[in-house]
C-alpha atoms as a PDB file:
ATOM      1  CA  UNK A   1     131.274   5.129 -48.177  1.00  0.00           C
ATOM      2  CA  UNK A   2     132.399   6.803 -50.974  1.00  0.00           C
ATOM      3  CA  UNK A   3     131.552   9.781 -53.279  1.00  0.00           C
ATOM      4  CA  UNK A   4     130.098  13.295 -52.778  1.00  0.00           C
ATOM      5  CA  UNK A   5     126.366  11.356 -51.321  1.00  0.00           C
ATOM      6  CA  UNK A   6     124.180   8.514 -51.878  1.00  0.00           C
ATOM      7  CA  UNK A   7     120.441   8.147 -53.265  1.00  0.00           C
ATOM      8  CA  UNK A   8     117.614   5.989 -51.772  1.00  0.00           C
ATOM      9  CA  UNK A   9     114.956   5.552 -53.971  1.00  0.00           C
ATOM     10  CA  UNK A  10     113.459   2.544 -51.507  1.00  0.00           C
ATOM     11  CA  UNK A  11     112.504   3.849 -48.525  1.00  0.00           C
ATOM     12  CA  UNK A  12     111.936   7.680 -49.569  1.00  0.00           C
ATOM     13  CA  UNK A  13     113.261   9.390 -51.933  1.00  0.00           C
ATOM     14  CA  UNK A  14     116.784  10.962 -50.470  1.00  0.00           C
ATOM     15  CA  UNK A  15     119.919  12.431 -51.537  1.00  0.00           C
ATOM     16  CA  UNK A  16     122.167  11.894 -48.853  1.00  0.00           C
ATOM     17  CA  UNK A  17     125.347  14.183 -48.815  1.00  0.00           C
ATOM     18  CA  UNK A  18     128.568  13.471 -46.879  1.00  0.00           C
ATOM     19  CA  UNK A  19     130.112  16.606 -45.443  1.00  0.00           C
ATOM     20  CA  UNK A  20     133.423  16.951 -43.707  1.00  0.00           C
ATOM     21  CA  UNK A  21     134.526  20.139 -41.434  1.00  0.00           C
ATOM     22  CA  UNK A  22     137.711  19.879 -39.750  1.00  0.00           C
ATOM     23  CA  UNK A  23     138.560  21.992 -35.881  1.00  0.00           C
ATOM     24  CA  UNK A  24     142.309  22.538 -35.091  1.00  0.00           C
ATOM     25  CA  UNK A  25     143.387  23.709 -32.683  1.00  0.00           C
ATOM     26  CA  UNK A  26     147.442  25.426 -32.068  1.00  0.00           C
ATOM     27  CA  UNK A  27     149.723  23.178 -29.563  1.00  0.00           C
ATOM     28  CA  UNK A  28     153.055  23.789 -28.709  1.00  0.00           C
ATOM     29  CA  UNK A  29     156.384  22.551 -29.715  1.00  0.00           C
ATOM     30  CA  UNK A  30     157.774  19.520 -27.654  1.00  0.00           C
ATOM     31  CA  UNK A  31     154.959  19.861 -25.022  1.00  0.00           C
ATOM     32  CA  UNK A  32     152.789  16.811 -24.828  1.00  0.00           C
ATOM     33  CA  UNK A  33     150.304  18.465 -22.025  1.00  0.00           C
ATOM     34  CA  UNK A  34     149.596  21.285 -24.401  1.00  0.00           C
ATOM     35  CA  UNK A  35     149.110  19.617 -27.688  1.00  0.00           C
ATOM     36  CA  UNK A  36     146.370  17.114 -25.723  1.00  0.00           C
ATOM     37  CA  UNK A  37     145.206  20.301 -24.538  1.00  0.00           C
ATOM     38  CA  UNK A  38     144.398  21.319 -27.916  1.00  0.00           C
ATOM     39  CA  UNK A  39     142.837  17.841 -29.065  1.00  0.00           C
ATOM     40  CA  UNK A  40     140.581  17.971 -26.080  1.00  0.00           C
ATOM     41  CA  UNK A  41     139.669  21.749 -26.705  1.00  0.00           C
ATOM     42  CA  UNK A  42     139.136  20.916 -30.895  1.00  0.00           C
ATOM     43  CA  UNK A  43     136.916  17.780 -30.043  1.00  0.00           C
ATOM     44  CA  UNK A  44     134.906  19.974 -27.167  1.00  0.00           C
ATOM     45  CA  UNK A  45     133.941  22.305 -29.850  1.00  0.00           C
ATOM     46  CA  UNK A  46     133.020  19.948 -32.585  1.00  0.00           C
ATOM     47  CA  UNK A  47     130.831  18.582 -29.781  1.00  0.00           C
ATOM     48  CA  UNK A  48     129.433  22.253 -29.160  1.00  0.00           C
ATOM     49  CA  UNK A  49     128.866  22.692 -32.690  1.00  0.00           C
ATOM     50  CA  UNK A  50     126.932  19.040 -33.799  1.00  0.00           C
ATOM     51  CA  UNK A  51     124.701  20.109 -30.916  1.00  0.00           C
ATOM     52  CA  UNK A  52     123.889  23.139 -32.239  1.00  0.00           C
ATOM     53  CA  UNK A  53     123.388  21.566 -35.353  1.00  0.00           C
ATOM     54  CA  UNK A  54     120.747  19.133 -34.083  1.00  0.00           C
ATOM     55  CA  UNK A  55     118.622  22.034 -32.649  1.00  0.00           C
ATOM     56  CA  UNK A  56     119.002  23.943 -35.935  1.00  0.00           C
ATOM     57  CA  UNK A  57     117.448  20.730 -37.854  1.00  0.00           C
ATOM     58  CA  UNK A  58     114.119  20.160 -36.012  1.00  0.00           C
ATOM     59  CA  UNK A  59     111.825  21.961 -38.465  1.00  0.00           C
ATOM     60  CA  UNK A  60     111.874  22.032 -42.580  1.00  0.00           C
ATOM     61  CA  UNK A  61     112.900  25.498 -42.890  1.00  0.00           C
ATOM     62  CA  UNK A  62     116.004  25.214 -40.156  1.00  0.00           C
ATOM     63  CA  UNK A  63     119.407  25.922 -41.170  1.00  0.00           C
ATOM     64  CA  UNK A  64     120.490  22.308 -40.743  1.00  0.00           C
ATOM     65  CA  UNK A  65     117.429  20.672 -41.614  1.00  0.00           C
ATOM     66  CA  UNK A  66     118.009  16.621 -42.697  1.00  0.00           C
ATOM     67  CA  UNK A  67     121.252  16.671 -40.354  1.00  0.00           C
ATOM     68  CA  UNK A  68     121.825  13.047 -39.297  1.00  0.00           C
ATOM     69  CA  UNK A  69     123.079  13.203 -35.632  1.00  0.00           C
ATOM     70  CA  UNK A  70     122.978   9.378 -35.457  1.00  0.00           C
ATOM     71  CA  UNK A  71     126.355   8.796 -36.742  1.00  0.00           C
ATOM     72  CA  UNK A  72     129.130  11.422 -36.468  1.00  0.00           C
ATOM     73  CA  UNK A  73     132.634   9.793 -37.688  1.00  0.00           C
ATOM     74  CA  UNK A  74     135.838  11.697 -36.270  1.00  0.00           C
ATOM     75  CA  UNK A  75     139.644  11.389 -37.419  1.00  0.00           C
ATOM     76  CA  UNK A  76     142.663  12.815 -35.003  1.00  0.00           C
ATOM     77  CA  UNK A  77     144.502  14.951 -37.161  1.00  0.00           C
ATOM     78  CA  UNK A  78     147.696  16.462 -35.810  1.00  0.00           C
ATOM     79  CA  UNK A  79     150.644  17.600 -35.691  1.00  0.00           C
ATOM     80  CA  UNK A  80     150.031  19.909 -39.205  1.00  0.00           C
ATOM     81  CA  UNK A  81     151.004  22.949 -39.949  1.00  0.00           C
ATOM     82  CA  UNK A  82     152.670  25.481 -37.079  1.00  0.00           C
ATOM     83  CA  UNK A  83     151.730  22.979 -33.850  1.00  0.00           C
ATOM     84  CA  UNK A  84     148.203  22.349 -35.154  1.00  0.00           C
ATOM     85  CA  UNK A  85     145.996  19.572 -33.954  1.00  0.00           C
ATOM     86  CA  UNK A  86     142.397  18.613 -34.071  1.00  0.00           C
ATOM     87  CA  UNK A  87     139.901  16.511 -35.664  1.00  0.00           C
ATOM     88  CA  UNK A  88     137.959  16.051 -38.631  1.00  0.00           C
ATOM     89  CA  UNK A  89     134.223  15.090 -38.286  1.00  0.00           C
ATOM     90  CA  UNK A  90     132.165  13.632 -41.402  1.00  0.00           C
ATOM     91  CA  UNK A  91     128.224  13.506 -41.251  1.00  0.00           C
ATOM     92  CA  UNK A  92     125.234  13.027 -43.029  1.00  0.00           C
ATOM     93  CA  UNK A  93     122.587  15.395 -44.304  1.00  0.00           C
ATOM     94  CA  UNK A  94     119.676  13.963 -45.750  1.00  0.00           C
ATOM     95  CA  UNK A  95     117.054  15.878 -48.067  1.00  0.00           C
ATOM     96  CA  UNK A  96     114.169  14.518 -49.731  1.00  0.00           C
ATOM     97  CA  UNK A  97     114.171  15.196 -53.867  1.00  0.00           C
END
């Protein structure tokens, strides 16, 4: 996919946005153990967090209404910055126009 969203005018009328958000975690120099460490911990609390999501999108007036739990797409993203690593996550939210 590509662009800010997509539009389906066929089966109801959505806008469709693609959103990114991206967890890091801080690993240390020249120690594998540590910087998996840190990829496990980032992609634990992306987990954490799309779960919250999903209960925060049951009802029209949630803070994550139209979030589409039924495709999450991750990316390993590391080593950036000072001994950074993590993942980013793109998903879906859908909202009727």
């Amino acid at each position: 996919d590509s662009g800010d969203g997509h539009l389906n005018f066929r089966d109801r009328q959505l806008d469709t946005g693609y959103h990114t958000l991206y967890i890091f975690h801080k690993g240390k120099i020249n120690d594998p153990a540590a910087n998996m460490a840190a990829k496990r911990a980032a992609m634990d609390k992306g987990i954490e967090l799309f779960k919250l999501m999903k209960l925060d999108s049951e009802e029209f007036g949630d803070p994550a209404h139209g979030f589409d739990e039924s495709k999450i797409d991750y990316s390993e993203i590391g080593p950036i910055g000072q001994q950074m690593y993590g993942y980013s996550f793109s998903f879906l939210m859908e909202h009727e126009f």
